[in-house]
N, C-alpha and C. Protein backbone atom coordinates (compact mmCIF):
# COMPACT_ATOMS: atom_id res chain seq x y z
N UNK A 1 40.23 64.31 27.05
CA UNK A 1 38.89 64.36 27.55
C UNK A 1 38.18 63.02 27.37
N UNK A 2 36.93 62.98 27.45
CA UNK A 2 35.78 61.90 27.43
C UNK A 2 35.79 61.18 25.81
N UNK A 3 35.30 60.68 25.36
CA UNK A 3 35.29 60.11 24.49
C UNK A 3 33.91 59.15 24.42
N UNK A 4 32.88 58.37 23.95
CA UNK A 4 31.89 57.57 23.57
C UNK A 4 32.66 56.39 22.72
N UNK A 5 32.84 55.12 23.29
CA UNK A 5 32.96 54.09 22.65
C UNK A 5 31.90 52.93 22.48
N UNK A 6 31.55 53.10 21.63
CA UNK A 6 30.51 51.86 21.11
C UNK A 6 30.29 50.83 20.52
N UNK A 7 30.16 49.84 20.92
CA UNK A 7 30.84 48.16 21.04
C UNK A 7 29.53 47.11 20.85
N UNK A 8 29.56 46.29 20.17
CA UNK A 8 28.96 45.26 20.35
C UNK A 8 29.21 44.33 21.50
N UNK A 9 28.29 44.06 22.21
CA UNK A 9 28.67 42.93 23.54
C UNK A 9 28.99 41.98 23.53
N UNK A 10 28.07 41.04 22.50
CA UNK A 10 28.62 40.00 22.43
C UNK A 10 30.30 39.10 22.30
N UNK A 11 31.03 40.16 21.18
CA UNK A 11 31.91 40.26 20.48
C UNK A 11 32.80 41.10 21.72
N UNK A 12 32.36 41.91 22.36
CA UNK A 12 33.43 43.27 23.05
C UNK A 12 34.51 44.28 21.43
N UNK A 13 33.63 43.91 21.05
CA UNK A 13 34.60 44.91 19.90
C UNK A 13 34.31 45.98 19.63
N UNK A 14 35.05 47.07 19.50
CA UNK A 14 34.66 48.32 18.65
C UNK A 14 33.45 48.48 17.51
N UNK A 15 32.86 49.13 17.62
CA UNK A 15 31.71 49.39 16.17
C UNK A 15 32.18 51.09 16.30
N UNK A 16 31.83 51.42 14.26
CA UNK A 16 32.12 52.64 14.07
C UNK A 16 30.90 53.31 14.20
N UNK A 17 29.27 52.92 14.32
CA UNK A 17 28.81 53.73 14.84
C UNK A 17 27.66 53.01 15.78
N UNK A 18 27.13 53.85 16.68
CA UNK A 18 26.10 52.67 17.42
C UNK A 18 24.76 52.61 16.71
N UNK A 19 24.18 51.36 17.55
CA UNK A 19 22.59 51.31 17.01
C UNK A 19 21.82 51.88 17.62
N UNK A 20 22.33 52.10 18.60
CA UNK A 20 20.98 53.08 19.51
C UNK A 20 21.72 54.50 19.48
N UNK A 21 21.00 55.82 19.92
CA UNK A 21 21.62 57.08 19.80
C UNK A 21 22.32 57.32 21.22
N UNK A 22 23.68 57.53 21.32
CA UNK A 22 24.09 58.02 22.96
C UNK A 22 24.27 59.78 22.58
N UNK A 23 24.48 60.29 23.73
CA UNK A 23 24.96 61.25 23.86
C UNK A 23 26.17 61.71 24.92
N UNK A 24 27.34 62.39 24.59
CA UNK A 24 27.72 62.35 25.26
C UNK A 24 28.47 64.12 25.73
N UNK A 25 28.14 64.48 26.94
CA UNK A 25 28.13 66.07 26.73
C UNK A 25 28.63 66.56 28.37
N UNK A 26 28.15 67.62 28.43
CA UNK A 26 28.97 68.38 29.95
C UNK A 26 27.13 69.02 30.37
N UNK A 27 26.82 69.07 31.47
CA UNK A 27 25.70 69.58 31.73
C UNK A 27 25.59 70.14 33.37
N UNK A 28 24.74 70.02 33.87
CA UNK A 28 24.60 70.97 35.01
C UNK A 28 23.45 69.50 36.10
N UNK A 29 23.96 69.82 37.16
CA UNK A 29 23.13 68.91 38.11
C UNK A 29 23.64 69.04 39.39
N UNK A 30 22.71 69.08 40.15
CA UNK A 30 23.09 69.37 41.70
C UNK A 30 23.92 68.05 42.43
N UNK A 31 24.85 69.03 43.09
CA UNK A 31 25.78 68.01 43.85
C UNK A 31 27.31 68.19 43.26
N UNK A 32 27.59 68.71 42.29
CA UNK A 32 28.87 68.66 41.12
C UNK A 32 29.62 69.41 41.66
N UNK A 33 30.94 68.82 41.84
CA UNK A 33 32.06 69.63 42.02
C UNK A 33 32.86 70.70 42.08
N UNK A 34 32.25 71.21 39.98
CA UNK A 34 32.41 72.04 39.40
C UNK A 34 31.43 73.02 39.09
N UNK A 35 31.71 73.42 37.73
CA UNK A 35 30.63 74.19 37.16
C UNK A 35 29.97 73.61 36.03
N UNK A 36 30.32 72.35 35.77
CA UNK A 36 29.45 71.57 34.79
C UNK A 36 30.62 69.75 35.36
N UNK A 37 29.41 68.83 35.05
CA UNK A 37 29.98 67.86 34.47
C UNK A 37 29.84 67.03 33.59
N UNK A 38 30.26 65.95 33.33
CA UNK A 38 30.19 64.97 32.07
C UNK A 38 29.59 63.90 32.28
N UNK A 39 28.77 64.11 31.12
CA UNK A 39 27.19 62.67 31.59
C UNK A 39 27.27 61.61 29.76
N UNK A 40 27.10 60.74 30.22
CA UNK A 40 26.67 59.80 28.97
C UNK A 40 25.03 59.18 29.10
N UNK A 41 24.34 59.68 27.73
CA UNK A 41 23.00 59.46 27.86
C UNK A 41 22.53 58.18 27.13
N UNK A 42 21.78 57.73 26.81
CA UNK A 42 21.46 56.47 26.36
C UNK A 42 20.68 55.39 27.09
N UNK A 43 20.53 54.45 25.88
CA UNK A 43 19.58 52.87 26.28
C UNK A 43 20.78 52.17 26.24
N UNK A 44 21.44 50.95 26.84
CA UNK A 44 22.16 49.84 26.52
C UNK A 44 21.29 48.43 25.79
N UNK A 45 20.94 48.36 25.14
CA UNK A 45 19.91 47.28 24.30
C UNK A 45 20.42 46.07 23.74
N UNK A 46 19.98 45.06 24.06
CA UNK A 46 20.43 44.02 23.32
C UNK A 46 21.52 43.78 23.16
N UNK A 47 22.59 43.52 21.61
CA UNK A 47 24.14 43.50 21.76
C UNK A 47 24.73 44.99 21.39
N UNK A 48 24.08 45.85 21.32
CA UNK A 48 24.89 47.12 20.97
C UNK A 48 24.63 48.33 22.65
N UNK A 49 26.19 48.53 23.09
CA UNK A 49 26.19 49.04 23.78
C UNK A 49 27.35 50.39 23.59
N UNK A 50 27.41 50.94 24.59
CA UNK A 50 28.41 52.27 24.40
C UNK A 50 28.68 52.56 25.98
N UNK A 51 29.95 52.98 25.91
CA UNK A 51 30.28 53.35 27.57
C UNK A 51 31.35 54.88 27.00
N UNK A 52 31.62 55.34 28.19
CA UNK A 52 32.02 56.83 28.10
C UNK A 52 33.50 56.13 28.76
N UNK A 53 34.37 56.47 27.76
CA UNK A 53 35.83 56.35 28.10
C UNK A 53 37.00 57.50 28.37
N UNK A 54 37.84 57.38 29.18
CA UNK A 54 38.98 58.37 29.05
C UNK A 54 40.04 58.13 29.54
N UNK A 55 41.62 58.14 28.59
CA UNK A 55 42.73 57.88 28.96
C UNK A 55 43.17 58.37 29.37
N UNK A 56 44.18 58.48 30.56
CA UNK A 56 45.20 59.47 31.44
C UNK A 56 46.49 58.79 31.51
N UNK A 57 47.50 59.50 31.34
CA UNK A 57 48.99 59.26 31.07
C UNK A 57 49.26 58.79 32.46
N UNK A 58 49.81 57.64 32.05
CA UNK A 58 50.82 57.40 33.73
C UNK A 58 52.08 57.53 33.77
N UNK A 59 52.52 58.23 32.90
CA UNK A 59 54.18 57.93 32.91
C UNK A 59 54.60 58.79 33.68
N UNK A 60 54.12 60.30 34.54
CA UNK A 60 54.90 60.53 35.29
C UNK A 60 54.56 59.70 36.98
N UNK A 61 53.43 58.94 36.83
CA UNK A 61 53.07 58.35 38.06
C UNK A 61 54.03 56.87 38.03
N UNK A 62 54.88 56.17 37.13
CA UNK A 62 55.53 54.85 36.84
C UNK A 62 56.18 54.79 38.31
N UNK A 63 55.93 53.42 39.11
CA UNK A 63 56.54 53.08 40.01
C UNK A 63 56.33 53.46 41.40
N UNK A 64 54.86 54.01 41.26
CA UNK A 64 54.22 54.74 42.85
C UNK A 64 52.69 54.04 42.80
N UNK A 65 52.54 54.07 43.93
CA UNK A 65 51.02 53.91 44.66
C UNK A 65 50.19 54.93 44.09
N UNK A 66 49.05 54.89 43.74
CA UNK A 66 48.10 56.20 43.43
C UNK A 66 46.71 55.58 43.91
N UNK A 67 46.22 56.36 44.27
CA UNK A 67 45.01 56.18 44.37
C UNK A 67 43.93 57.01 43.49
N UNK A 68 42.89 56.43 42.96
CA UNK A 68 42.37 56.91 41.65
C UNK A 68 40.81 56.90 41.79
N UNK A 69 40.05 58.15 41.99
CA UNK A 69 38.68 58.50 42.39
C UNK A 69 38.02 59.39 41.46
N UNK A 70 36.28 59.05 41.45
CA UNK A 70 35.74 59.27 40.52
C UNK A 70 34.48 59.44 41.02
N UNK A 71 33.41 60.35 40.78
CA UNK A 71 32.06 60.14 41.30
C UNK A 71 31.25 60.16 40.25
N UNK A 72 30.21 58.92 40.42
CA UNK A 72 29.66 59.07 39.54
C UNK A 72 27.53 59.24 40.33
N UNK A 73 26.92 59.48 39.17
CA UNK A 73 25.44 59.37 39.31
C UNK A 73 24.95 59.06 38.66
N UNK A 74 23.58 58.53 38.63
CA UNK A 74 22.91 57.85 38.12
C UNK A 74 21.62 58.04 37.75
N UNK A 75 21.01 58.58 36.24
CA UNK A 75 19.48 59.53 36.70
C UNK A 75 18.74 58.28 35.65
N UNK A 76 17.16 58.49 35.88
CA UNK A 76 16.44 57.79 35.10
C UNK A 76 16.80 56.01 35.32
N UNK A 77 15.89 55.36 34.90
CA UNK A 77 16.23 53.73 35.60
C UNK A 77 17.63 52.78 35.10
N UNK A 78 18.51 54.21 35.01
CA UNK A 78 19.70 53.51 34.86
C UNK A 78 21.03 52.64 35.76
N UNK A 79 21.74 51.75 35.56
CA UNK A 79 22.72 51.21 36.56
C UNK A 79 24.08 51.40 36.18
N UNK A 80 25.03 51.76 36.83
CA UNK A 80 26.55 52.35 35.85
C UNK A 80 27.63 51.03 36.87
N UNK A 81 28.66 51.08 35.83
CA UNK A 81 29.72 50.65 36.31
C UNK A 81 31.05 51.33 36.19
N UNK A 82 31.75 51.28 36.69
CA UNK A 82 33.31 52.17 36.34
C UNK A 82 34.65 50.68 36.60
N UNK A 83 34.98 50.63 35.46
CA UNK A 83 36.36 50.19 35.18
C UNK A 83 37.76 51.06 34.97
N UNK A 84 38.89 50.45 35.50
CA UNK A 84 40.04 51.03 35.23
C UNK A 84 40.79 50.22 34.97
N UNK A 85 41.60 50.20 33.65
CA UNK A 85 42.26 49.21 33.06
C UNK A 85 44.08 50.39 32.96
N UNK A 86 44.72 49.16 34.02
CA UNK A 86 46.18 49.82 33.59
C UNK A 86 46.49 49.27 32.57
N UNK A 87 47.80 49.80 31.48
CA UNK A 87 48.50 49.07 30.09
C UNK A 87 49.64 50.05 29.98
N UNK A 88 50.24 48.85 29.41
CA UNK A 88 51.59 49.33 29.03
C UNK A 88 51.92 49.73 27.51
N UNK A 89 52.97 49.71 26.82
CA UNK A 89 53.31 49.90 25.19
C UNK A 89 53.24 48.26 24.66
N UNK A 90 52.68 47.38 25.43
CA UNK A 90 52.40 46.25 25.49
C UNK A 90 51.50 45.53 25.92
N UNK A 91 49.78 46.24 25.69
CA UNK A 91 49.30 46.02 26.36
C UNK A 91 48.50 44.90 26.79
N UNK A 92 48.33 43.60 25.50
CA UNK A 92 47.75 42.63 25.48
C UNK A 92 48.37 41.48 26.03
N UNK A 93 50.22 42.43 26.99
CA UNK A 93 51.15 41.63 27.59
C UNK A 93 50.83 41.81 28.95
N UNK A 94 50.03 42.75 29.56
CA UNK A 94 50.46 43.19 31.05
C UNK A 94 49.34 44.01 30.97
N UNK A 95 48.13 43.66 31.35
CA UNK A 95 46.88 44.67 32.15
C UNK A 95 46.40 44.26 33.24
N UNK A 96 45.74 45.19 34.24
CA UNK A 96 45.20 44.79 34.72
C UNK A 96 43.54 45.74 34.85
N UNK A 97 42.55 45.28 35.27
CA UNK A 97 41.80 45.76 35.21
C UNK A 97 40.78 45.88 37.26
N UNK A 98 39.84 46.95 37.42
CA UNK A 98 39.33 46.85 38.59
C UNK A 98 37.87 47.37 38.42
N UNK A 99 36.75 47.22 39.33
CA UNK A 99 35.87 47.62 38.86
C UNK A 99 34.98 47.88 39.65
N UNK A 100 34.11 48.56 40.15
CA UNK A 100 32.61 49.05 40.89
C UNK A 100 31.68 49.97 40.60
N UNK A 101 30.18 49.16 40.99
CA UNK A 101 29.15 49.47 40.16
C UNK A 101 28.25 50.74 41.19
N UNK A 102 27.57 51.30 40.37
CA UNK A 102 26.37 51.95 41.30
C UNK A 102 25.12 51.31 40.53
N UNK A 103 24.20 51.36 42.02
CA UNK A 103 23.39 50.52 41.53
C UNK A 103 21.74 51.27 40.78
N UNK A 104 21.04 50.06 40.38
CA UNK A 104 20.17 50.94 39.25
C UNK A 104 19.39 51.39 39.35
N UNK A 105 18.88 52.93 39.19
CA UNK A 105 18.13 53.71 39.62
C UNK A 105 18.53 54.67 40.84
N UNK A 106 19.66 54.49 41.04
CA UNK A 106 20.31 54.83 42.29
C UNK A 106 20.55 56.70 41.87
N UNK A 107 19.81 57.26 42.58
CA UNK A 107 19.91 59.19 41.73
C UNK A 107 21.16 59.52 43.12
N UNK A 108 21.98 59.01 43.57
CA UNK A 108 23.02 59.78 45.03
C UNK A 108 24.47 59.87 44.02
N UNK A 109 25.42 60.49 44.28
CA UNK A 109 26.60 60.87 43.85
C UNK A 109 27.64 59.56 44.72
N UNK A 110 28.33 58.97 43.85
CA UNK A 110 28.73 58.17 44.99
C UNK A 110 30.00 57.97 44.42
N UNK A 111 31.24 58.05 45.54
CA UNK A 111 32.79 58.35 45.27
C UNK A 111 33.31 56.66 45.15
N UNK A 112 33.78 56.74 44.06
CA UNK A 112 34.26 55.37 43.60
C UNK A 112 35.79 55.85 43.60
N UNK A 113 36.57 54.43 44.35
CA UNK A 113 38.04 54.77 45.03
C UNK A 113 38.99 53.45 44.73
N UNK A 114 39.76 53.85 43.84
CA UNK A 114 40.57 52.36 43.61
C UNK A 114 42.23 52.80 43.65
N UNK A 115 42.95 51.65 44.85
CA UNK A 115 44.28 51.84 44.85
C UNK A 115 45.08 51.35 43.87
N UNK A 116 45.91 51.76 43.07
CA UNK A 116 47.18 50.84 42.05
C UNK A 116 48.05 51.06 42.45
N UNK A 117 49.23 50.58 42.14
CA UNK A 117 50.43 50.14 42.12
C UNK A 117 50.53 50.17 40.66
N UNK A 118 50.72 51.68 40.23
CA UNK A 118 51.58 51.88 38.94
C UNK A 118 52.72 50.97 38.32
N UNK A 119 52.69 49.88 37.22
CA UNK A 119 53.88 49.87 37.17
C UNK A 119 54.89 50.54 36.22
N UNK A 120 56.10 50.02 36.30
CA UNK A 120 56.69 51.07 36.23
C UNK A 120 57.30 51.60 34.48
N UNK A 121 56.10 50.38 33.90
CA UNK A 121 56.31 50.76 32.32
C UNK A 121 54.88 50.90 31.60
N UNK A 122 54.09 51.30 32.74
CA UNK A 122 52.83 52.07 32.87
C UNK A 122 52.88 53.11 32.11
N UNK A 123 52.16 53.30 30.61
CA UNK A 123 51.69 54.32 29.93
C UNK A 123 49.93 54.92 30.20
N UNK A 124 49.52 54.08 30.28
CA UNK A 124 48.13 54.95 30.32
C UNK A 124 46.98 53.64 31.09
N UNK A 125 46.20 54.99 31.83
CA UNK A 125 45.39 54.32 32.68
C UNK A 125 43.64 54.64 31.75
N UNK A 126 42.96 53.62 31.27
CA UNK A 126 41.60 53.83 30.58
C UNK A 126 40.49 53.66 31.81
N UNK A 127 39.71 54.99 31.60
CA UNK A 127 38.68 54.72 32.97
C UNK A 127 37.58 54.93 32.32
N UNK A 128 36.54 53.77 31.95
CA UNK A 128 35.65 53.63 31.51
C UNK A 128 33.78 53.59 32.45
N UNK A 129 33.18 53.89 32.13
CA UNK A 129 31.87 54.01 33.28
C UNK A 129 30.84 53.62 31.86
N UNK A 130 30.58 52.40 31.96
CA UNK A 130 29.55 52.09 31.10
C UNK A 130 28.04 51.81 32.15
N UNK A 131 27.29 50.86 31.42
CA UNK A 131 26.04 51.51 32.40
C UNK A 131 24.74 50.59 31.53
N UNK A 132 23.77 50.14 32.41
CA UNK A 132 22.36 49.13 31.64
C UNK A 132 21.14 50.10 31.83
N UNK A 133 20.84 49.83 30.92
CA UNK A 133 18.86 50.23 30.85
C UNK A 133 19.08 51.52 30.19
N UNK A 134 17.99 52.48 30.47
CA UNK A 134 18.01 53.71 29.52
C UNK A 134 17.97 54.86 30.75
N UNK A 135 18.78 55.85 30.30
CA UNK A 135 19.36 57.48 31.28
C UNK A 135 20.46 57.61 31.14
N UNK A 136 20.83 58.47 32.36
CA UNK A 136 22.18 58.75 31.98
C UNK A 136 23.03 58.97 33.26
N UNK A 137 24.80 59.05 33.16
CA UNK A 137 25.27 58.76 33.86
C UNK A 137 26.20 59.65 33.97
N UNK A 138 26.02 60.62 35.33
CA UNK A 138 27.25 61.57 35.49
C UNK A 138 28.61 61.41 36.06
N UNK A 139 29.30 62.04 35.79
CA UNK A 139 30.75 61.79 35.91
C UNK A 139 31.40 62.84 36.34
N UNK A 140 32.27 63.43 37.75
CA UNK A 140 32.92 64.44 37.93
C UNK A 140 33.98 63.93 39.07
N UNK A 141 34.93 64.91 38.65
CA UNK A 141 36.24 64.92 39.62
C UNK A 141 36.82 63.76 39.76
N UNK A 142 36.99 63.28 38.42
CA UNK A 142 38.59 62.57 38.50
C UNK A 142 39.83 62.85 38.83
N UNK A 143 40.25 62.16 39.81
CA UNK A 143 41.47 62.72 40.67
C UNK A 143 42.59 61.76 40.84
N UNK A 144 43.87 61.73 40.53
CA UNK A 144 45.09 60.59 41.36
C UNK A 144 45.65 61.38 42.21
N UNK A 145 46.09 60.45 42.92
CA UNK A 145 46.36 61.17 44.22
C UNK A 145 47.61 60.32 44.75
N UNK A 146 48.72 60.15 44.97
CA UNK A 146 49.83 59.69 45.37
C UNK A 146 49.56 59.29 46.87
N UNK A 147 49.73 58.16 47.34
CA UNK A 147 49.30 57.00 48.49
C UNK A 147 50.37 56.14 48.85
N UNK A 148 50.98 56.52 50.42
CA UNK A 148 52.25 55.31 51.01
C UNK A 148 51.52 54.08 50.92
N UNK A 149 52.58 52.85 51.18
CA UNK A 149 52.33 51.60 50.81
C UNK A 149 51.24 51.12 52.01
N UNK A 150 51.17 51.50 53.15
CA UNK A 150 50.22 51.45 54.18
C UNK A 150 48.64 51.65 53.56
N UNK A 151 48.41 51.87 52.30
CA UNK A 151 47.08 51.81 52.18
C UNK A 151 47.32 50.92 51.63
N UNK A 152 46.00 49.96 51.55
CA UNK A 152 45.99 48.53 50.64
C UNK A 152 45.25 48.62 49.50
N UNK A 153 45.55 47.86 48.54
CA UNK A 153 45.32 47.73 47.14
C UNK A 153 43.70 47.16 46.74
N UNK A 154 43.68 48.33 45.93
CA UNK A 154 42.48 47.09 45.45
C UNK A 154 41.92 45.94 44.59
N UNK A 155 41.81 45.02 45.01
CA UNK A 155 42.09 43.62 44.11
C UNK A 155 41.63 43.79 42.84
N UNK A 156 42.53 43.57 41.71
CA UNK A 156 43.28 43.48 40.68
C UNK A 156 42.86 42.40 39.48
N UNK A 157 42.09 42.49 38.51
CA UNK A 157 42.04 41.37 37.77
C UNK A 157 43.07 41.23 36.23
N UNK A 158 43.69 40.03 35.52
CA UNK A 158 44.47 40.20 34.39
C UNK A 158 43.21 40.47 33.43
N UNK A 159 43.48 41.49 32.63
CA UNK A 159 42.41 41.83 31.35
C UNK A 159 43.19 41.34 30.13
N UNK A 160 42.31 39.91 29.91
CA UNK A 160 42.58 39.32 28.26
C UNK A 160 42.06 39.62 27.48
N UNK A 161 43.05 39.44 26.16
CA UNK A 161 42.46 39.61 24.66
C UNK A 161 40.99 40.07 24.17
N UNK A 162 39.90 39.02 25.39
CA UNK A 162 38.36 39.12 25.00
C UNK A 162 37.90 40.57 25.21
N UNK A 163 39.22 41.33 26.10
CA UNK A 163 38.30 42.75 25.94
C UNK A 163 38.88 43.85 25.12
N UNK A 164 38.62 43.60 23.81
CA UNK A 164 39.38 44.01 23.05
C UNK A 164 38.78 45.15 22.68
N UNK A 165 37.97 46.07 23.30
CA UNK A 165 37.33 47.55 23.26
C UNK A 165 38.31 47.66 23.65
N UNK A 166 38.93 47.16 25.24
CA UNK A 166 39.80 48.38 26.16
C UNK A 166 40.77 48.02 25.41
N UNK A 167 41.44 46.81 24.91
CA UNK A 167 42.71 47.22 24.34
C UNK A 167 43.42 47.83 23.05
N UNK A 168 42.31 48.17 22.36
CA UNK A 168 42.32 48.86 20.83
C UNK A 168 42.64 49.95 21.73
N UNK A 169 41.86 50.74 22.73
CA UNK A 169 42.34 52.07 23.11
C UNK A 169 43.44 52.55 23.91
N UNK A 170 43.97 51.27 24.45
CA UNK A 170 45.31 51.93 24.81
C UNK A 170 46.23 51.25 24.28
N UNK A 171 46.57 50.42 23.04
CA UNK A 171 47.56 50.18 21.74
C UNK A 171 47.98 51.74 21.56
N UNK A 172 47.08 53.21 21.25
CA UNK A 172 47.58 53.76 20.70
C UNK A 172 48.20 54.79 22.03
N UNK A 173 48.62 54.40 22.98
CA UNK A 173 48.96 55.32 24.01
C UNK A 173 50.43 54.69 24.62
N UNK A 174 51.60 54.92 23.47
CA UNK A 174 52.88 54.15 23.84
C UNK A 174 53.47 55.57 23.72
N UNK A 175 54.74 55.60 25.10
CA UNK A 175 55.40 56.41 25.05
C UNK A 175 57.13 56.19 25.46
């Protein structure tokens, strides 16, 4: 499931607890998929921030196209972003990372869509939706979805050392 990671910015590092209060929970709001979804509440302030993280196994996806979707919203004068960082049992050897924002204050549900190219010693995919100012940010229907090579990719960045939130969390996801 979801998880709350809370990081100093400056640094990008892990902190064991934050300075400001987040919350992070399942709630009810029109437009949702389901019958509840998952929102992260909070201020982002100064250097102490927190984003809502969650790992998903890729090992039975190793060596295929997927395509990987997420909707998120946006309540109160907040702005969100969503990252997806692939890693391997090696991960400070081989990541890559992708990313798109909704913008701030923006209250619409809006389907965020990114192609990979699994590779093929792909353990776990971290999909993070952090977010500026103070509210909160919903999250529903994360989906992969298997995609022929005819769809095109979406451009790809290498994730170094400096982001060492995302890579403390998938060190522990070797299989």
């Amino acid at each position: 499931g979801w998880f709350l990671k809370p990081f100093i910015l400056k640094y990008m590092r892990p902190v064991a607890k934050p300075a400001e209060p987040y919350e992070l929970n399942t709630g009810v709001t029109g437009g949702m998929s389901a019958d509840r979804a998952v929102y992260v509440q909070g201020e982002n302030v100064g250097q102490h921030w927190a984003s809502a993280q969650r790992v998903v196994s890729l090992v039975t996806w190793r060596g295929r196209r997927a395509q990987v979707t997420l909707r998120l919203k946006n309540e109160g004068g907040i702005g969100s972003n969503l990252a997806m960082v692939v890693g391997n049992a090696e991960p400070r050897k081989a990541m890559e990372t992708v990313s798109q924002s909704n913008a701030r204050g923006d209250q619409a549900w809006h389907l965020h869509q990114f192609v990979l190219d699994i590779p093929k010693d792909a353990t776990g995919l971290l999909v993070a939706v952090g977010f500026t100012g103070k509210g909160k940010v919903w999250m529903d229907d994360l989906k992969l979805a298997a995609v022929g090579p005819d769809i095109a990719l979406t451009p790809a960045k290498p994730l170094h050392d400096e982001g060492g939130c995302n890579v403390d969390a998938l060190c522990s996801l070797r299989n």
